[in-house]
C-alpha atoms as a PDB file:
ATOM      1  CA  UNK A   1       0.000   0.000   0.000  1.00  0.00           C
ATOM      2  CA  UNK A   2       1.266   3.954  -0.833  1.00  0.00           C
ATOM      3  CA  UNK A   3       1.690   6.438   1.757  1.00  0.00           C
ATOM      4  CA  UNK A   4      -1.533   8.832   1.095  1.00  0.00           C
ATOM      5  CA  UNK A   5       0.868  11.640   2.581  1.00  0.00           C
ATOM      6  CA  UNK A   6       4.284  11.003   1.458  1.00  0.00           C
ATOM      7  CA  UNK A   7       3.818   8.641  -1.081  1.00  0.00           C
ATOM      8  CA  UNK A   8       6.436   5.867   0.249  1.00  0.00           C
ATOM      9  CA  UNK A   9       5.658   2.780  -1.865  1.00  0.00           C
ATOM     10  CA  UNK A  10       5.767   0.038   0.945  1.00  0.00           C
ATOM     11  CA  UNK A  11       3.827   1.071   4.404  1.00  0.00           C
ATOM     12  CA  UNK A  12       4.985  -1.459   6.945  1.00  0.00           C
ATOM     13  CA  UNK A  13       2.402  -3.551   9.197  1.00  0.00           C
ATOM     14  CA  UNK A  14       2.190  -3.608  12.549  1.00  0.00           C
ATOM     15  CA  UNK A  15       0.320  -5.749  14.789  1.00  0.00           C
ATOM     16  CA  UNK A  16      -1.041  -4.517  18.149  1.00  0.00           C
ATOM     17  CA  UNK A  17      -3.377  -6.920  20.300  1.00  0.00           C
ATOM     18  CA  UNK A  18      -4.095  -8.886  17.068  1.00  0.00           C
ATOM     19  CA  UNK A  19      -4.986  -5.996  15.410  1.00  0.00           C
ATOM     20  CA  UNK A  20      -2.816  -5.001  12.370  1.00  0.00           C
ATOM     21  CA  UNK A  21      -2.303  -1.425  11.345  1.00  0.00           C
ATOM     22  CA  UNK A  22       0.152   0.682   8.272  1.00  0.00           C
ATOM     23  CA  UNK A  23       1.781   2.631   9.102  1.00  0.00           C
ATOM     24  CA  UNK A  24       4.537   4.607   6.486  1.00  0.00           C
ATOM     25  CA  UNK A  25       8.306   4.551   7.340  1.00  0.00           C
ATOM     26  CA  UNK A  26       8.628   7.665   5.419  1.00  0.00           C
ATOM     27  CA  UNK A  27       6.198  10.255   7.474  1.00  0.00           C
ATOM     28  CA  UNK A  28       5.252   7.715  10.287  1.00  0.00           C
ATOM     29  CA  UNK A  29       1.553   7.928   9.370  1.00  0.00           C
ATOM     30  CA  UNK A  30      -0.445   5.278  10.272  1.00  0.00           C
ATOM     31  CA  UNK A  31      -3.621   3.761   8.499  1.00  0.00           C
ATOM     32  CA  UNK A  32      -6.751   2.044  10.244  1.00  0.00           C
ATOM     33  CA  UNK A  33      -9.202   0.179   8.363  1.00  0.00           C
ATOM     34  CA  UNK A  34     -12.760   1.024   9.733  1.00  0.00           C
ATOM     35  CA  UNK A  35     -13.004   0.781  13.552  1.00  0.00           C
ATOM     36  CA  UNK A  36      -9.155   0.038  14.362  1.00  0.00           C
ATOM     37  CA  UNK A  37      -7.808   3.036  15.930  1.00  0.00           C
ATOM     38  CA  UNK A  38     -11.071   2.937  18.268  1.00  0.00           C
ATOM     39  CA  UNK A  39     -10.188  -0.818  19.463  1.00  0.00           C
ATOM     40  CA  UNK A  40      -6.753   0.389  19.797  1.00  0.00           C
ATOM     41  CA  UNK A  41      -7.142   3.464  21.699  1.00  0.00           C
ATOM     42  CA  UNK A  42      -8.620   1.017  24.556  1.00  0.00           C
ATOM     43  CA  UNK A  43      -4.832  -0.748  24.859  1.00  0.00           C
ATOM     44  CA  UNK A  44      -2.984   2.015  27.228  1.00  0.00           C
ATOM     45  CA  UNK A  45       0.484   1.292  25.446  1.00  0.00           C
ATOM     46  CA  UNK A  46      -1.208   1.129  22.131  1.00  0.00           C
ATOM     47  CA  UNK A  47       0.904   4.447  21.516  1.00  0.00           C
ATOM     48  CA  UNK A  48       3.605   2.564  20.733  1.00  0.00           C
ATOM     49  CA  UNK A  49       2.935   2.023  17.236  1.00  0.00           C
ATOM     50  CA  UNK A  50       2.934   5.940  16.475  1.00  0.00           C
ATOM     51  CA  UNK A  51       6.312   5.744  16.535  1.00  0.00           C
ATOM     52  CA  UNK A  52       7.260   8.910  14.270  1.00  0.00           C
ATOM     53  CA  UNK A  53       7.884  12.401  14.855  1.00  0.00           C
ATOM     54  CA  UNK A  54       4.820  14.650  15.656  1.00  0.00           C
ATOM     55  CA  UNK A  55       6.775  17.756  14.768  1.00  0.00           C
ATOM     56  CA  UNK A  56       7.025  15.971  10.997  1.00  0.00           C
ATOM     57  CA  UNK A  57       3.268  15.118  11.942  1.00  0.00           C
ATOM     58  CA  UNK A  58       2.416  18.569  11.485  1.00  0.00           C
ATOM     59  CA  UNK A  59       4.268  19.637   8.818  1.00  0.00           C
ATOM     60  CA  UNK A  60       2.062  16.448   6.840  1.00  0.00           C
ATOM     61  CA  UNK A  61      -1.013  18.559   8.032  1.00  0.00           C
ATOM     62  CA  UNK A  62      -1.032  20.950   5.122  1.00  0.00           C
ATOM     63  CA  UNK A  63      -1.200  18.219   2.917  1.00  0.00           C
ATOM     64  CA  UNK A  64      -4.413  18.379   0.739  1.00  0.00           C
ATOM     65  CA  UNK A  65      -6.477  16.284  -1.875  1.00  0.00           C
ATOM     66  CA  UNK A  66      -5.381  12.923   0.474  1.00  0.00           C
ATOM     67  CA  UNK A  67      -5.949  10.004  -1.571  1.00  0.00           C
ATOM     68  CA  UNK A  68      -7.682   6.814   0.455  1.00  0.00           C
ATOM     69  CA  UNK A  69      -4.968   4.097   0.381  1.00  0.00           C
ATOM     70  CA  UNK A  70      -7.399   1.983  -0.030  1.00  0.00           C
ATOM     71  CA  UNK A  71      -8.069   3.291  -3.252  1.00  0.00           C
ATOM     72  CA  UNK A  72     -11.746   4.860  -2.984  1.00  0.00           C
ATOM     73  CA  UNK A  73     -10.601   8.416  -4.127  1.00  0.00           C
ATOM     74  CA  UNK A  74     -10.252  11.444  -1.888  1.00  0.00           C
ATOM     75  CA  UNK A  75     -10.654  11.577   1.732  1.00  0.00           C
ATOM     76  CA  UNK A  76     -12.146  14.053   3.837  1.00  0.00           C
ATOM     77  CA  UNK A  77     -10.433  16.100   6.302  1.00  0.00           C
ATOM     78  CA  UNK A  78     -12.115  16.283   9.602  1.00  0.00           C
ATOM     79  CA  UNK A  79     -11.288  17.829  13.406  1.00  0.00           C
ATOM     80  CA  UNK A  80     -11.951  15.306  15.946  1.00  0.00           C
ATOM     81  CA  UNK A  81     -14.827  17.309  17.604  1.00  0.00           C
ATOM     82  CA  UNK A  82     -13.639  16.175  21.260  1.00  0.00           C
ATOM     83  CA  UNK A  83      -9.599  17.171  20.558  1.00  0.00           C
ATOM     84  CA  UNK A  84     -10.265  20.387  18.400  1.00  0.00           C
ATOM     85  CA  UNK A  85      -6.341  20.430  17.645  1.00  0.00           C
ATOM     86  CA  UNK A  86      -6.323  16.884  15.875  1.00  0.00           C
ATOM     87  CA  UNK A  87      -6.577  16.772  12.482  1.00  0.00           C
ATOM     88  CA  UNK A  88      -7.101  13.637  10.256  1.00  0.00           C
ATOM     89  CA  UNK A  89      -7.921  12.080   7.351  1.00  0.00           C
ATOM     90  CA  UNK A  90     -10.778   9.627   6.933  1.00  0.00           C
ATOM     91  CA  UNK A  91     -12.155   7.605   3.657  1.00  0.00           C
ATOM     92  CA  UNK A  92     -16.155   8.112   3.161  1.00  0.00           C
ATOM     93  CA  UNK A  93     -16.338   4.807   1.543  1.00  0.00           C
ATOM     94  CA  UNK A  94     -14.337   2.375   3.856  1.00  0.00           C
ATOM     95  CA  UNK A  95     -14.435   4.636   6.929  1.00  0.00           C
ATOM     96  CA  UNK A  96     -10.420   4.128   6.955  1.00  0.00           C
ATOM     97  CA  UNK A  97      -8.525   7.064   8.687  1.00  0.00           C
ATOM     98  CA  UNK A  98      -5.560   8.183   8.927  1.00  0.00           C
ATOM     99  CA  UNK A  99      -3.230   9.610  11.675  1.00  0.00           C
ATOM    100  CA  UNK A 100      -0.273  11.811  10.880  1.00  0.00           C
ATOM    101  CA  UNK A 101       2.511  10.614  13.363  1.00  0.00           C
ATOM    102  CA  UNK A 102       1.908  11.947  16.416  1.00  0.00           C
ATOM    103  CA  UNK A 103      -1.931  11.915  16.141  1.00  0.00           C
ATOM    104  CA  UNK A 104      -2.351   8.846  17.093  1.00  0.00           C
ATOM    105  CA  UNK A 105      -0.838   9.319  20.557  1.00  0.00           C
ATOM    106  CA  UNK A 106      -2.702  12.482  20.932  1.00  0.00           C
ATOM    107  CA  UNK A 107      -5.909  10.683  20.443  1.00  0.00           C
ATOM    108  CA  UNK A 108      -5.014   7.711  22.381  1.00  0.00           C
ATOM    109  CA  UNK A 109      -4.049   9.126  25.385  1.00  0.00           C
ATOM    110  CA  UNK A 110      -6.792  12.268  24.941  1.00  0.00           C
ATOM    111  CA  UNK A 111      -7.357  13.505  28.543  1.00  0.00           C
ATOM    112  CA  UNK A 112      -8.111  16.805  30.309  1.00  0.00           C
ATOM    113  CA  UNK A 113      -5.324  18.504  29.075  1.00  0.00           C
ATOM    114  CA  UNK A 114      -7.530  18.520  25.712  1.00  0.00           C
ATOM    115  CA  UNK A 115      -9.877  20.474  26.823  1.00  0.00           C
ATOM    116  CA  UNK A 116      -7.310  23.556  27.418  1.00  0.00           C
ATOM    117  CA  UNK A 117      -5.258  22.848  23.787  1.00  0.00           C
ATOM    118  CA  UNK A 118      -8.858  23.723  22.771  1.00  0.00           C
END
């Protein structure tokens, strides 16, 4: 599978608690099929698979027209509407999304401290 951000030509899997994710070894972006990152944010040292740079992970923010690795055409840029500062990508079609590195930490481990960022 391509990188939808950087366009690296093999994304790596990981597997997490049976569960496998992709995650890009050029960016450190990580893909979920439909419904993984929410099983995963349940495992407290689930973080471990962002294991990029979230200073990179924001530079990958300004990337637009995001192509769904899964190959459904464009995905949509949302704002998680608990975390107001995390940005991702999600597919329409096979409710895929995708974390820039760092985002998937942020998510996991979403707490309080949230609220103020907001």
């Amino acid at each position: 599978m391509e990188c939808p951000k950087c366009h690296a030509r093999e994304m790596e899997q990981v597997v997490f608690e049976g569960i496998e994710v992709d995650r890009c070894p050029g960016c450190g972006g990580i893909w979920f099929d439909a419904e993984e990152a929410q099983a995963l944010k349940k495992f407290k040292s689930a973080t471990e698979i962002d294991a990029g740079d979230a200073l990179r992970g924001l530079e990958y923010d300004s990337v637009e027209n995001v192509n769904c690795p899964r190959g459904h055409g464009k995905m949509m840029t949302v704002i998680h509407p608990d975390m107001l500062h995390i940005y991702f990508e999600t597919c329409s079609e096979c409710k895929g999304v995708w974390f820039d590195s760092g985002e998937f930490t942020d998510y996991a481990e979403g707490d309080v401290a949230d609220f103020f960022k907001t």
